[in-house]
Protein backbone atom coordinates (compact mmCIF):
# COMPACT_ATOMS: atom_id res chain seq x y z
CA UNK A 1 131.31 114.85 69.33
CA UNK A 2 133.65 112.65 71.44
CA UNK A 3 131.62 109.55 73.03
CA UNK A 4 131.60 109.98 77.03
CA UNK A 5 133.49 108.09 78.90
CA UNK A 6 132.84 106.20 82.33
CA UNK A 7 135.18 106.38 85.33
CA UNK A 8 133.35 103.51 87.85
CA UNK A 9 134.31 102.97 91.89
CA UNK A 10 132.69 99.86 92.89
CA UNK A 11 131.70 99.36 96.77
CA UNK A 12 133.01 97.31 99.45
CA UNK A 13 130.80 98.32 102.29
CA UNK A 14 127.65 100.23 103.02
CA UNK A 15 128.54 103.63 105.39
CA UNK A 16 126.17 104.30 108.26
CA UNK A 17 127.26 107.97 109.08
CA UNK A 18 128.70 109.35 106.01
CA UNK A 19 128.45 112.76 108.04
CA UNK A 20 130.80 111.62 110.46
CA UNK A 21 133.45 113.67 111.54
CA UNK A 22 135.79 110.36 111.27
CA UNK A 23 134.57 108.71 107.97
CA UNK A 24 137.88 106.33 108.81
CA UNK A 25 136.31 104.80 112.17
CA UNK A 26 134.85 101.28 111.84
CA UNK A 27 131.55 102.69 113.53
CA UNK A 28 130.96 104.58 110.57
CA UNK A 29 130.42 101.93 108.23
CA UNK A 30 128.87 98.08 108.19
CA UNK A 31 131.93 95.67 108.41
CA UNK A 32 132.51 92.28 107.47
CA UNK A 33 135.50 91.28 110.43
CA UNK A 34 138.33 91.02 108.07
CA UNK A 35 137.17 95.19 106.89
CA UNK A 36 138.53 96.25 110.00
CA UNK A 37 140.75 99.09 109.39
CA UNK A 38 139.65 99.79 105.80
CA UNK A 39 137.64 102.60 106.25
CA UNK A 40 139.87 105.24 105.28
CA UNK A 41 140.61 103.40 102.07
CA UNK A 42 137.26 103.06 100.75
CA UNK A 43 137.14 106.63 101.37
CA UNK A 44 140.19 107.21 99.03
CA UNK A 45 139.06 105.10 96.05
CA UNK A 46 136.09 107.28 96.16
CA UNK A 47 137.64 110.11 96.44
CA UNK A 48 140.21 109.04 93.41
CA UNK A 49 136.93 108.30 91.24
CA UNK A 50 135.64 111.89 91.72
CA UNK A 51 138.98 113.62 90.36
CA UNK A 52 139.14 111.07 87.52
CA UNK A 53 136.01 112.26 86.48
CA UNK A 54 136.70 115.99 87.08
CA UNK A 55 139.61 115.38 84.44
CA UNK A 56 137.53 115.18 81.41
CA UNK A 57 134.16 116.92 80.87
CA UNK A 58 132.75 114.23 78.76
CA UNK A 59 133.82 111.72 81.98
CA UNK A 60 130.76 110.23 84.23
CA UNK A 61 131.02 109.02 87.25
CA UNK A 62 129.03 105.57 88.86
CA UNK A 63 128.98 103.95 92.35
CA UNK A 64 128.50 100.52 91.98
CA UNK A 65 127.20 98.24 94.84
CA UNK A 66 124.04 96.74 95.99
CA UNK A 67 121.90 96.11 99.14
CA UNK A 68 124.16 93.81 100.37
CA UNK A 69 122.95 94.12 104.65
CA UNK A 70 119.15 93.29 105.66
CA UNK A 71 120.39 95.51 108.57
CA UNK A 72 120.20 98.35 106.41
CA UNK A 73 117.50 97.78 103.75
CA UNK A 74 117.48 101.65 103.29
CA UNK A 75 121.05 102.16 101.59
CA UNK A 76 122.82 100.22 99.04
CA UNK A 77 126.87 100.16 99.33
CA UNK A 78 126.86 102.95 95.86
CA UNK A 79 123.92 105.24 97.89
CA UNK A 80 126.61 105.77 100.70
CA UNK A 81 129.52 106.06 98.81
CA UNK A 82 127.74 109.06 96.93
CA UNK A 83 126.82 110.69 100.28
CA UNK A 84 130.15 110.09 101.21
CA UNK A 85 131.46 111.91 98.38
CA UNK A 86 128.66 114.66 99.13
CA UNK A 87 129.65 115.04 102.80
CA UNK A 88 133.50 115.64 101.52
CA UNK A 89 132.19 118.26 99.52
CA UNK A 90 133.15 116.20 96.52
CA UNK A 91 137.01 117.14 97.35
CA UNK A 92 136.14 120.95 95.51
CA UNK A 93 134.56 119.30 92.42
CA UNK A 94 130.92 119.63 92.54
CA UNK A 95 130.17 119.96 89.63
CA UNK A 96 130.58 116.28 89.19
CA UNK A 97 126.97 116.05 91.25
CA UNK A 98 125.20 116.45 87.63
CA UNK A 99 127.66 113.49 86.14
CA UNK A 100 127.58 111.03 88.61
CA UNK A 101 125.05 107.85 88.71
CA UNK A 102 123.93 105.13 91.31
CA UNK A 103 124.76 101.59 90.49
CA UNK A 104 122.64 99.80 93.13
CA UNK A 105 122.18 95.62 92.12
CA UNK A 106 126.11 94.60 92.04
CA UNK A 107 126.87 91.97 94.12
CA UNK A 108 130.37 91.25 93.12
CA UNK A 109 133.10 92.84 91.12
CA UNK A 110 131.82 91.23 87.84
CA UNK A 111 128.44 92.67 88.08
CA UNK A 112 130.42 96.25 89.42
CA UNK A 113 131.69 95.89 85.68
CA UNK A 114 128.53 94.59 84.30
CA UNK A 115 125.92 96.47 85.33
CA UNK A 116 127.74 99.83 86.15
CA UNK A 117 128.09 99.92 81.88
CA UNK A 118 124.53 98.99 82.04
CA UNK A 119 123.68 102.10 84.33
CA UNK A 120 125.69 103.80 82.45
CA UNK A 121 124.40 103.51 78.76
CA UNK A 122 120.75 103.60 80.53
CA UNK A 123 121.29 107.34 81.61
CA UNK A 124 123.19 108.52 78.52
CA UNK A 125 121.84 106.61 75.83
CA UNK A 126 125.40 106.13 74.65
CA UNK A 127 128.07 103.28 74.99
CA UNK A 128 131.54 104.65 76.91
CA UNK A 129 134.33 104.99 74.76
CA UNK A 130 136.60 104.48 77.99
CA UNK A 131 136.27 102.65 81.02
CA UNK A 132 137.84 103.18 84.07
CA UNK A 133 137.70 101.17 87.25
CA UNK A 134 138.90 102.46 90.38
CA UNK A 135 139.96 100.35 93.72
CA UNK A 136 142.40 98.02 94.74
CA UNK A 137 145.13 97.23 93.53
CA UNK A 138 145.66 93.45 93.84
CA UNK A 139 142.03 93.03 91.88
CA UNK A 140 143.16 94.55 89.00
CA UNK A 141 143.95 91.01 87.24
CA UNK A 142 140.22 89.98 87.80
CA UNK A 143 138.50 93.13 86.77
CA UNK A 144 140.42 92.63 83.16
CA UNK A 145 139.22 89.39 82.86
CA UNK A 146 135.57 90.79 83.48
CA UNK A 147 136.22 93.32 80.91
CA UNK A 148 137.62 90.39 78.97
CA UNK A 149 134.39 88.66 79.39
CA UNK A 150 132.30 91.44 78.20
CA UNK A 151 133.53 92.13 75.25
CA UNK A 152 136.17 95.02 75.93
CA UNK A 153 140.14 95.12 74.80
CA UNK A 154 142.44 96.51 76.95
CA UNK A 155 143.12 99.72 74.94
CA UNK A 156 139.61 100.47 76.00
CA UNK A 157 139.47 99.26 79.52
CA UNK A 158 142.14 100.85 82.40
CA UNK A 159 142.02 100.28 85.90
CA UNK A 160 143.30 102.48 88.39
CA UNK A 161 145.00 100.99 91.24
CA UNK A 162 144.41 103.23 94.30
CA UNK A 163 145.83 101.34 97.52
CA UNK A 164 145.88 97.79 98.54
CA UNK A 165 144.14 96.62 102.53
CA UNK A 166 146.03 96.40 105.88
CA UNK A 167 146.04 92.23 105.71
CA UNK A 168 147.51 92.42 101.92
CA UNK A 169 148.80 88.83 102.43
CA UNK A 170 145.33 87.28 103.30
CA UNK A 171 143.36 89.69 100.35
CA UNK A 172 146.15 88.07 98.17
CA UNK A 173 145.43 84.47 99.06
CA UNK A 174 141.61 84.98 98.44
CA UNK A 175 142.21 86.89 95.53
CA UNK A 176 143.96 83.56 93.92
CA UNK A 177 141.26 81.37 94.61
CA UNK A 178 138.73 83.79 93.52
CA UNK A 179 140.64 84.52 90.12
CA UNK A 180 140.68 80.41 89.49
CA UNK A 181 137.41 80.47 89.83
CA UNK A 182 136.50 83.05 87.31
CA UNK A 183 139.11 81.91 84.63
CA UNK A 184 136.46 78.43 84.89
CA UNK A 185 133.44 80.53 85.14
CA UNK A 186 133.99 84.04 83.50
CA UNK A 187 130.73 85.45 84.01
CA UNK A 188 129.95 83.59 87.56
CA UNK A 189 127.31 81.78 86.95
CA UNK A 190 127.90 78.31 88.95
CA UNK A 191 129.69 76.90 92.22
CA UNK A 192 130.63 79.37 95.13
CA UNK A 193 130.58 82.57 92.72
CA UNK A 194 127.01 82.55 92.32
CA UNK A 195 127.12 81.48 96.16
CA UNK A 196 128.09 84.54 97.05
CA UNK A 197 125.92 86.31 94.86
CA UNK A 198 122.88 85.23 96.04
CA UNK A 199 124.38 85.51 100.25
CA UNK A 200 125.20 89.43 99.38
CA UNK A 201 121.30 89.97 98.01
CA UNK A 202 119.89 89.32 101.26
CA UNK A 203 116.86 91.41 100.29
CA UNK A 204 116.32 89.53 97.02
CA UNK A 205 116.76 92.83 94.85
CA UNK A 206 116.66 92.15 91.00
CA UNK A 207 118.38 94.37 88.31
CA UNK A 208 116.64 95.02 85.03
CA UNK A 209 115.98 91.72 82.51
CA UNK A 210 118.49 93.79 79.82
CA UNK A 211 121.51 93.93 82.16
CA UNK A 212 121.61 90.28 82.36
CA UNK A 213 121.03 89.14 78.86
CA UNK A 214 122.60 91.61 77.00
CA UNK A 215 125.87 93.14 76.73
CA UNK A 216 127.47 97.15 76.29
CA UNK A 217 130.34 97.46 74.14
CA UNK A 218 132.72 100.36 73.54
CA UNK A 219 131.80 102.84 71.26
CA UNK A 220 133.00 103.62 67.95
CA UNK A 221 136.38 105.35 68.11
């Protein structure tokens, strides 16, 4: 039998009213200032995760994304992202309800990577013979050098490039500093990467001891 594959959408904000009737409004979700506007993206990476999943039977699906708000110590930024998907009537694919799983201790796109395989192998008792990250597309140079950093070659690891934000230019800028310091530090342990760690746990949530010392690696071909 073919190993499973994983098809992984990691958050970027926690959504308040994922019933809304306008899931693109800035009232329906918990912003950071420069996330104005972004709703409606978020929304479509989500959306692009579910039908990469429905592709392939053997395809999971995980929301990746922590607690990061002590304003809303109830969801975690994968919780709402599911019951967005829910609310959308999973764009006609339910039947990805019974293949999807809840990443909910990533506080940065490294642990997305990390712990989402992690959550992954956990639930199926199998390593993915495929991974497949879904988001933006000006962070797909970083997420290959997390996959990079975890063991996985690029004929194993795709990501999917869905849309890009309003202020591309600023995203851009950050995005170079951020790659610089992850080419020093691949696996974020020091200086202002593990700074923002610990300021997006506000609640102090800690993932299992196994996803931080050990490692999931694809599965035999």
């Amino acid at each position: 039998m073919a190993a499973p594959e994983l098809v992984l959408v990691p958050g970027h904000a926690i959504c308040l009213a994922p019933d809304a009737s306008d899931l693109t409004a800035d009232e329906a979700w918990a912003l950071q200032p420069y996330q104005r506007g972004e709703g409606a993206y978020y929304v479509a990476h989500i959306a692009a995760g579910v039908h990469l999943a429905a592709e392939v039977p053997g395809r999971w699906l995980v929301f990746s994304g922590g607690r990061t708000h002590a304003a809303y110590p109830a969801l975690s930024e994968a919780d709402s992202y599911r019951q967005v998907a829910r609310s959308c009537g999973w764009w006609g694919r339910p039947e990805i309800t019974a293949r999807t799983l809840i990443e909910g201790f990533a506080r940065d796109s490294y642990e997305n990577l990390r712990f989402g395989l992690h959550c992954f192998y956990d639930a199926v008792g199998r390593q993915p013979a495929h991974v497949y990250v879904v988001g933006w597309r000006f962070k797909a140079q970083r997420f290959r050098l997390h996959a990079q950093a975890l063991g996985w070659s690029s004929a194993r690891f795709h990501y999917v490039g869905v849309n890009d934000p309003p202020a591309l230019a600023a995203a851009q800028a950050g995005e170079a500093e951020t790659l610089r310091a992850f080419l020093v530090d691949p696996h974020g342990k020091h200086g202002r990467l593990a700074a923002k760690r610990a300021a997006r746990n506000p609640l102090g949530d800690t993932p299992p001891v196994h996803w931080t010392t050990t490692l999931v690696l694809p599965a035999e071909p």
